[in-house]
Protein backbone atom coordinates (compact mmCIF):
# COMPACT_ATOMS: atom_id res chain seq x y z
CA UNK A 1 165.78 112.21 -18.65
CA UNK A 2 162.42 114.03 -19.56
CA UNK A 3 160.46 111.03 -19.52
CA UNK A 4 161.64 109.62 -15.74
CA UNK A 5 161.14 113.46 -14.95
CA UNK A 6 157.48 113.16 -16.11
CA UNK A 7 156.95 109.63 -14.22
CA UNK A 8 157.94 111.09 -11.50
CA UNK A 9 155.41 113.70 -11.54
CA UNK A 10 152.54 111.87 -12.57
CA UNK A 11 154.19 109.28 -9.39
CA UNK A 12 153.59 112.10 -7.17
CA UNK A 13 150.06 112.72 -8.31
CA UNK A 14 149.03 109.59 -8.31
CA UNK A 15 150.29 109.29 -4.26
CA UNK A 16 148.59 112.22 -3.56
CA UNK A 17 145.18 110.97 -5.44
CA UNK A 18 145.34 107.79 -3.16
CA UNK A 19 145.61 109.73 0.04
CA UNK A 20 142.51 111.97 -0.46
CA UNK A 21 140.57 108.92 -1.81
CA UNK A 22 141.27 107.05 1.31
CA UNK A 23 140.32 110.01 3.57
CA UNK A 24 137.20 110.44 1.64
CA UNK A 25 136.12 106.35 1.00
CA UNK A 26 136.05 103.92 3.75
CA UNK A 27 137.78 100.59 3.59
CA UNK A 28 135.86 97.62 2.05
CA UNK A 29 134.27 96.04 4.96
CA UNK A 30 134.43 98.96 7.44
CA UNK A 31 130.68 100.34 8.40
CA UNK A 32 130.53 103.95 9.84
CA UNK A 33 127.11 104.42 11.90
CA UNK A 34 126.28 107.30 14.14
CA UNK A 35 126.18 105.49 17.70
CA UNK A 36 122.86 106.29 19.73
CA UNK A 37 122.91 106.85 23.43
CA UNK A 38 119.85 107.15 25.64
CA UNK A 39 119.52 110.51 26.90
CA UNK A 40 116.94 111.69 30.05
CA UNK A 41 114.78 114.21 29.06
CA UNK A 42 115.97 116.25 32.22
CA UNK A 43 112.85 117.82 32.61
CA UNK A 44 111.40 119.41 35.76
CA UNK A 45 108.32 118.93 37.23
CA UNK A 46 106.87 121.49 39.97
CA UNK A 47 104.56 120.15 43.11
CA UNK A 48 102.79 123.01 45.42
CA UNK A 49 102.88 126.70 44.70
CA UNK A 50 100.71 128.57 41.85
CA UNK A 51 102.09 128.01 38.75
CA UNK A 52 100.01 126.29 35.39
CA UNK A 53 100.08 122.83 35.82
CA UNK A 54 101.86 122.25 38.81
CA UNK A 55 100.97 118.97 40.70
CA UNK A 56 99.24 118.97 44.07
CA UNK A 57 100.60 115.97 45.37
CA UNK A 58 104.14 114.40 44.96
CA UNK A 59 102.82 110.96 44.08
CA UNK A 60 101.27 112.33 40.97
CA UNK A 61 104.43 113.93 40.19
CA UNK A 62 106.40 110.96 40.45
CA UNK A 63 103.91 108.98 38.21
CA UNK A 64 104.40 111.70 35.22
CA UNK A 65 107.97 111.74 35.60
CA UNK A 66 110.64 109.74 33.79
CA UNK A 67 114.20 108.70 34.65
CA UNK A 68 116.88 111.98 34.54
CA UNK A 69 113.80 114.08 35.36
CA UNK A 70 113.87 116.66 38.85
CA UNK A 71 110.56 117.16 40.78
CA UNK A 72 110.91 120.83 42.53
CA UNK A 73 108.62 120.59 45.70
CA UNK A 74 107.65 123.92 47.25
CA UNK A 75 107.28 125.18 50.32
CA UNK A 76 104.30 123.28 52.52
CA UNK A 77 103.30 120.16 54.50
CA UNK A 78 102.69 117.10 52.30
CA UNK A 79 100.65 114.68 54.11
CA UNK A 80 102.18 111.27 51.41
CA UNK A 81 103.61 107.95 51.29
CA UNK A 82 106.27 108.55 48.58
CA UNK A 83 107.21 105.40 46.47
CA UNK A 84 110.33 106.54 44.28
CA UNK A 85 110.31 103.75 41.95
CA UNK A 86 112.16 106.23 38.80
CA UNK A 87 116.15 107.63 38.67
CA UNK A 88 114.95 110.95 39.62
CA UNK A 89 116.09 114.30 41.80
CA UNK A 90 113.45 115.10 44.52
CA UNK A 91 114.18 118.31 45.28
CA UNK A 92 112.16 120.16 48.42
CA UNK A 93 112.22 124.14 48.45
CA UNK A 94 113.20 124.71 51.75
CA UNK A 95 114.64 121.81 54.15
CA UNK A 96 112.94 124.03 56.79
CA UNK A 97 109.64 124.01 55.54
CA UNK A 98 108.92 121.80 53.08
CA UNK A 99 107.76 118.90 54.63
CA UNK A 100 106.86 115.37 54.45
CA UNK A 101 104.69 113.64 57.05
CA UNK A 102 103.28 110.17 58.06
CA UNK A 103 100.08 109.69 58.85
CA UNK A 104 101.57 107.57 62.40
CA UNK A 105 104.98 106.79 64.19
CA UNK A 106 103.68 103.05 64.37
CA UNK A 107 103.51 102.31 60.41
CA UNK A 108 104.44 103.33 57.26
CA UNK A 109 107.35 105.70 55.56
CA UNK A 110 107.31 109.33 54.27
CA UNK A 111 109.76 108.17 51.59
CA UNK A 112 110.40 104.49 50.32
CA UNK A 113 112.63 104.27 47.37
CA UNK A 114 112.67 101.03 45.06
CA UNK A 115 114.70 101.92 42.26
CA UNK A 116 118.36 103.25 41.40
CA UNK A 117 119.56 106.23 41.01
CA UNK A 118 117.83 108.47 43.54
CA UNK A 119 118.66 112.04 45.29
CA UNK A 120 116.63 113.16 47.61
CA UNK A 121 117.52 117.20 49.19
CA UNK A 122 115.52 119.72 50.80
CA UNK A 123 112.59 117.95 53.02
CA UNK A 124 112.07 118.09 56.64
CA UNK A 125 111.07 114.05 56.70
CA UNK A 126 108.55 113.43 60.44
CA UNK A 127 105.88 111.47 62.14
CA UNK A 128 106.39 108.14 60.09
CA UNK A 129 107.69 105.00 60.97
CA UNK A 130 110.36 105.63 59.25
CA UNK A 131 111.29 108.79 57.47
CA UNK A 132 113.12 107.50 54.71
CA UNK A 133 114.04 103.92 53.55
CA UNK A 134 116.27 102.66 50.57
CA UNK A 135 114.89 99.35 49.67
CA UNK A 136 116.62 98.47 46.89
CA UNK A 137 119.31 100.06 44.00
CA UNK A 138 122.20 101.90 44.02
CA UNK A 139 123.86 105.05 43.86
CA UNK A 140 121.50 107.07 45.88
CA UNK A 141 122.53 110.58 47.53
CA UNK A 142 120.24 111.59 50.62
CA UNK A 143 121.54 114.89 51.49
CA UNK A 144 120.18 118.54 53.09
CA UNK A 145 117.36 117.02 54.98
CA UNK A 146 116.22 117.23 58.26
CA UNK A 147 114.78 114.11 59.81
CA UNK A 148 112.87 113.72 63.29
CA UNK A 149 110.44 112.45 65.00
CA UNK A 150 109.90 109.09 62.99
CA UNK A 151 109.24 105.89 65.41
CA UNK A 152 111.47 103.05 64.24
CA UNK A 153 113.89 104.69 61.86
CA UNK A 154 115.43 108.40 60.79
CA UNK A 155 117.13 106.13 57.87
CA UNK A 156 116.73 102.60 57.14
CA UNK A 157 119.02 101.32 54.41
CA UNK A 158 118.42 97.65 53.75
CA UNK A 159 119.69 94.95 51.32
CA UNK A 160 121.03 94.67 48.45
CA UNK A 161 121.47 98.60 47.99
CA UNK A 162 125.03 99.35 47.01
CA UNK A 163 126.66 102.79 46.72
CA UNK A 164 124.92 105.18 48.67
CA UNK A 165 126.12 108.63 50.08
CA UNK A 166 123.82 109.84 53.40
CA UNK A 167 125.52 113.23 53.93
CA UNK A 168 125.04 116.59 55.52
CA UNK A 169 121.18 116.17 57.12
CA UNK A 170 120.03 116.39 60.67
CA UNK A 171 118.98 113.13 62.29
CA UNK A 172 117.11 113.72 65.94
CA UNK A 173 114.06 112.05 67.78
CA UNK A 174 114.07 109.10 66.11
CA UNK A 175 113.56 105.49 67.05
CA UNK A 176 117.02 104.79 65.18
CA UNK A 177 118.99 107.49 63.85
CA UNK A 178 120.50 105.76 60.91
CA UNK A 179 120.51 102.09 60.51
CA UNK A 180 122.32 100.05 57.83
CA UNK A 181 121.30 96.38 57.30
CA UNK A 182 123.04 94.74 54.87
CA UNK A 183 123.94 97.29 52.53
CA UNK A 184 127.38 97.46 50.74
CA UNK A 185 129.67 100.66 50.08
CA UNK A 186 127.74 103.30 52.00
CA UNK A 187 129.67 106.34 52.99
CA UNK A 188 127.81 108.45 55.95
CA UNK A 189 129.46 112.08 56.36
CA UNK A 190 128.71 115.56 57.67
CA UNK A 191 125.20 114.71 59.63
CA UNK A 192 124.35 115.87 62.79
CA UNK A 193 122.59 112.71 64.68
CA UNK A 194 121.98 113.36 68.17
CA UNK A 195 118.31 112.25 70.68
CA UNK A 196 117.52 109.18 68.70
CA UNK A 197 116.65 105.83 70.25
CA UNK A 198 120.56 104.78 68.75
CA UNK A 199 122.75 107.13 66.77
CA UNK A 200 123.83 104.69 63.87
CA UNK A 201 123.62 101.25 63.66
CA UNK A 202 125.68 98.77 61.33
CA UNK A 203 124.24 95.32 61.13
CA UNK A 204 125.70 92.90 58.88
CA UNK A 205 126.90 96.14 56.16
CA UNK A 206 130.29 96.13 54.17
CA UNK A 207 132.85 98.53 53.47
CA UNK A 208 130.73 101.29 55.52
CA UNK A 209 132.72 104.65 55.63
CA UNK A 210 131.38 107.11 58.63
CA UNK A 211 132.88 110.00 58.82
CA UNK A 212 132.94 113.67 60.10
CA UNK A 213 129.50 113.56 61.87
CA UNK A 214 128.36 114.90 64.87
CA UNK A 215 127.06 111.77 67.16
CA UNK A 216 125.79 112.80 70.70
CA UNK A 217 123.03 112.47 72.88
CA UNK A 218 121.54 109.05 71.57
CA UNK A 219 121.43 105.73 73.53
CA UNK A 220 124.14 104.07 71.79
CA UNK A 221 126.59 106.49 69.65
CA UNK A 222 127.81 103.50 67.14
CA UNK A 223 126.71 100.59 66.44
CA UNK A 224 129.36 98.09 64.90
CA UNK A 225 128.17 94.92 63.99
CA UNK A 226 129.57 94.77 60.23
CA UNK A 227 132.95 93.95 58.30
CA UNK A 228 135.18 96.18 57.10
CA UNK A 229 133.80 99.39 58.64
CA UNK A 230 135.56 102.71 58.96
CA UNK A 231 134.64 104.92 62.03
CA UNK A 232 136.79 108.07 61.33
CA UNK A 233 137.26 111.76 62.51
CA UNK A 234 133.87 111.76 64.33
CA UNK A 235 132.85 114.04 67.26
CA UNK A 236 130.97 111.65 69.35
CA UNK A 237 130.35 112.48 72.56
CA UNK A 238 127.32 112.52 75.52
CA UNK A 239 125.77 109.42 74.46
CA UNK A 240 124.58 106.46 77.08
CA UNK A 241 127.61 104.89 75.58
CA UNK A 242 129.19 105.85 72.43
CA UNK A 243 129.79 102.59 70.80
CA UNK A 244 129.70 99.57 70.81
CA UNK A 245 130.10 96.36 68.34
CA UNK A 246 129.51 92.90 68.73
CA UNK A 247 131.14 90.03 65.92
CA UNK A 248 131.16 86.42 65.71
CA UNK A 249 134.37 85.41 66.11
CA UNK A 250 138.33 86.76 67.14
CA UNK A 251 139.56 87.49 64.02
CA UNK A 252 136.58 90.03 62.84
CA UNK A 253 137.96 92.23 65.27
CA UNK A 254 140.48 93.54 62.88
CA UNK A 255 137.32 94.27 60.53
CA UNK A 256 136.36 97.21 61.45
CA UNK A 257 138.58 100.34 62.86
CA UNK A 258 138.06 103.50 65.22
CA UNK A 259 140.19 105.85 64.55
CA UNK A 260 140.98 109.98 64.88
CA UNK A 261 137.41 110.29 66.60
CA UNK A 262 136.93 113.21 69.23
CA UNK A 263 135.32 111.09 72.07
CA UNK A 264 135.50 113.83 74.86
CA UNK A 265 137.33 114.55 77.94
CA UNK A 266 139.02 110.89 78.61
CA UNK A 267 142.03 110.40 81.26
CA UNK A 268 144.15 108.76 78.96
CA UNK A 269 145.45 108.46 75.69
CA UNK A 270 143.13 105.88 74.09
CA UNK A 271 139.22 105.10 74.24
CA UNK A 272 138.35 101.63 75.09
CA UNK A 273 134.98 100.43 72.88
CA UNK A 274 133.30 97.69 74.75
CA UNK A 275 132.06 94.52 72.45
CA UNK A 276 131.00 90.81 72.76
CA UNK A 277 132.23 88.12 71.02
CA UNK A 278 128.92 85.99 70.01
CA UNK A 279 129.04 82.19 69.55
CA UNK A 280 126.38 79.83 68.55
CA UNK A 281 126.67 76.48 69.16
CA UNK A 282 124.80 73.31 68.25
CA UNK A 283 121.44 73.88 65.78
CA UNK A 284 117.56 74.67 65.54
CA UNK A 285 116.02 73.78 68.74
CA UNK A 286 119.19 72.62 70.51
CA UNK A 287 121.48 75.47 69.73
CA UNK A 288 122.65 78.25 72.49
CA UNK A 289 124.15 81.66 72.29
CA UNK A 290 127.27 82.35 74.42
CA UNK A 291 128.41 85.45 74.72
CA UNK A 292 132.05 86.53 75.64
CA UNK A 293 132.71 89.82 76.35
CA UNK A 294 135.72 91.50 74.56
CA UNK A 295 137.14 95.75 73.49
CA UNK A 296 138.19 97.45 70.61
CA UNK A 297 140.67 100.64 71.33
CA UNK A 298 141.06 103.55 69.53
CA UNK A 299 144.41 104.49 69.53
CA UNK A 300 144.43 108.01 67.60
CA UNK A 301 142.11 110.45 69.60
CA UNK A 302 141.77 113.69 68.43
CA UNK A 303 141.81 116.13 71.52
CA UNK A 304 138.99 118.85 70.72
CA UNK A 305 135.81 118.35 68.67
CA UNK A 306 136.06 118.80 65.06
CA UNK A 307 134.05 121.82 63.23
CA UNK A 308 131.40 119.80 61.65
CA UNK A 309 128.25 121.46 59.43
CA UNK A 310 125.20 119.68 58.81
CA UNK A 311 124.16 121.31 55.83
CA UNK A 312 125.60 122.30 52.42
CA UNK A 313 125.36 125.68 51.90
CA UNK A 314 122.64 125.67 49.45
């Protein structure tokens, strides 16, 4: 009896051995490494105002920066052509006055950005071809700017950029307010686009989401020539017409919706969206355009404008 009561002691110790030595020693064959993930410095650089080592122009900045790092623009008028070709946060002081200017309406662009990852906040973008463009990447935000007076484009987003958010800035005077060509996933909210050449315009984009904006005074409001686009809970109003789409075949008209919008004073119950239906027939040389014309409807009107702000409230 003394002995199996010792066993089962030294049983009991031996169990309890074996558990720390398997907390403390890995398996045979198991490797335990500290995983390394690339981390952005995150460091800022400043353009304009007095301080020690501050860059003059935003270029420079941009070509001393890394990827993760914000450039902090102050107040002033920055004659450039910025190339953004890093995953960086341009951030202007002031969208009021800190500014960005062309050198003409005919050429060029006060911002051109090549490279993924970008936000761009706090710049009054003018007198450029085109005030901003997003050649290429994804997952850009464009947000708190104002943006007039450019000769072609407010915005130009063009393909293959994916993902981008265009939110809360003030698009006016412009050739085009905002034009999307060929883009995929681009959500367009909060902006105040009003006295451009066109208000928005949606050629050949995907899974476009516009939203909450306040479209007015521009030649055409909308623009619809794109699959799968969402025009929702919009005040647009005043405009030589306030949309418009044009598609290739029948069926595509079931692509794209109006819907919820605030279109103005109408006599009835529904807005009808004019539209063509464009055919091409034969090829090269010997082919010919027909166009039919056809309407969209929205069905859901919303019967007083919407309160819509531009600008974040930062």
């Amino acid at each position: 009896m003394q002995t199996n009561l010792i066993l089962s002691k030294w049983l009991a110790v031996g169990i309890i051995l074996l558990f720390i030595g398997t907390a403390i020693i890995p398996s045979n064959g198991q490797q335990i490494e500290k995983i390394s993930l690339p981390t952005s410095t995150g460091n800022t650089l400043y353009v304009g105002g007095s301080g020690p080592g501050n860059y003059t122009r935003i270029i420079d900045a941009i070509s001393n920066s890394s990827d993760g790092d914000t450039i902090f623009v102050y107040h002033g008028t920055y004659q450039e052509k910025v190339t953004i070709d890093k995953a960086i946060n341009l951030v202007g002081e002031n969208r009021f006055n800190t500014t960005i200017t062309g050198y003409s309406t005919y050429v060029g662009k006060c911002i051109n950005i090549v490279s993924a990852y970008v936000n761009v906040s706090g710049f009054t973008l003018k007198n450029s071809a085109e005030g901003l463009r997003i050649s290429s990447g994804i997952n850009h935000r464009i947000f708190n700017n104002i943006i007039e007076n450019n000769g072609n484009f407010g915005i130009l987003i063009m393909e293959p950029s994916q993902h981008n958010q265009i939110c809360n800035n003030s698009i006016y005077n412009n050739g085009d307010g905002l034009s999307c060509d060929g883009d995929t996933d681009c959500s367009i909210f909060n902006n105040e686009i009003y006295s451009n050449g066109d208000g928005i315009c949606l050629y050949g984009s995907s899974y476009t989401h516009v939203a909450s904006n306040n479209i007015y005074g521009n030649g055409i409001g909308v623009y619809v020539s794109s699959p799968n686009a969402i025009i929702k809970n919009n005040n647009i109003d005043s405009n030589s017409k306030d949309a418009k789409f044009k598609i290739s075949r029948l069926s595509d008209i079931y692509s794209f919706l109006f819907e919820y919008n605030y279109w103005g004073l109408l006599k009835y119950r529904f807005k009808i969206i004019p539209g063509v239906i464009e055919k091409t027939f034969g090829s090269g040389y010997y082919s010919i355009k027909i166009r039919f014309p056809w309407f969209a409807l929205d069905l859901n009107l919303r019967n007083k404008p919407y309160n819509i702000s531009s600008f974040e409230n930062n």
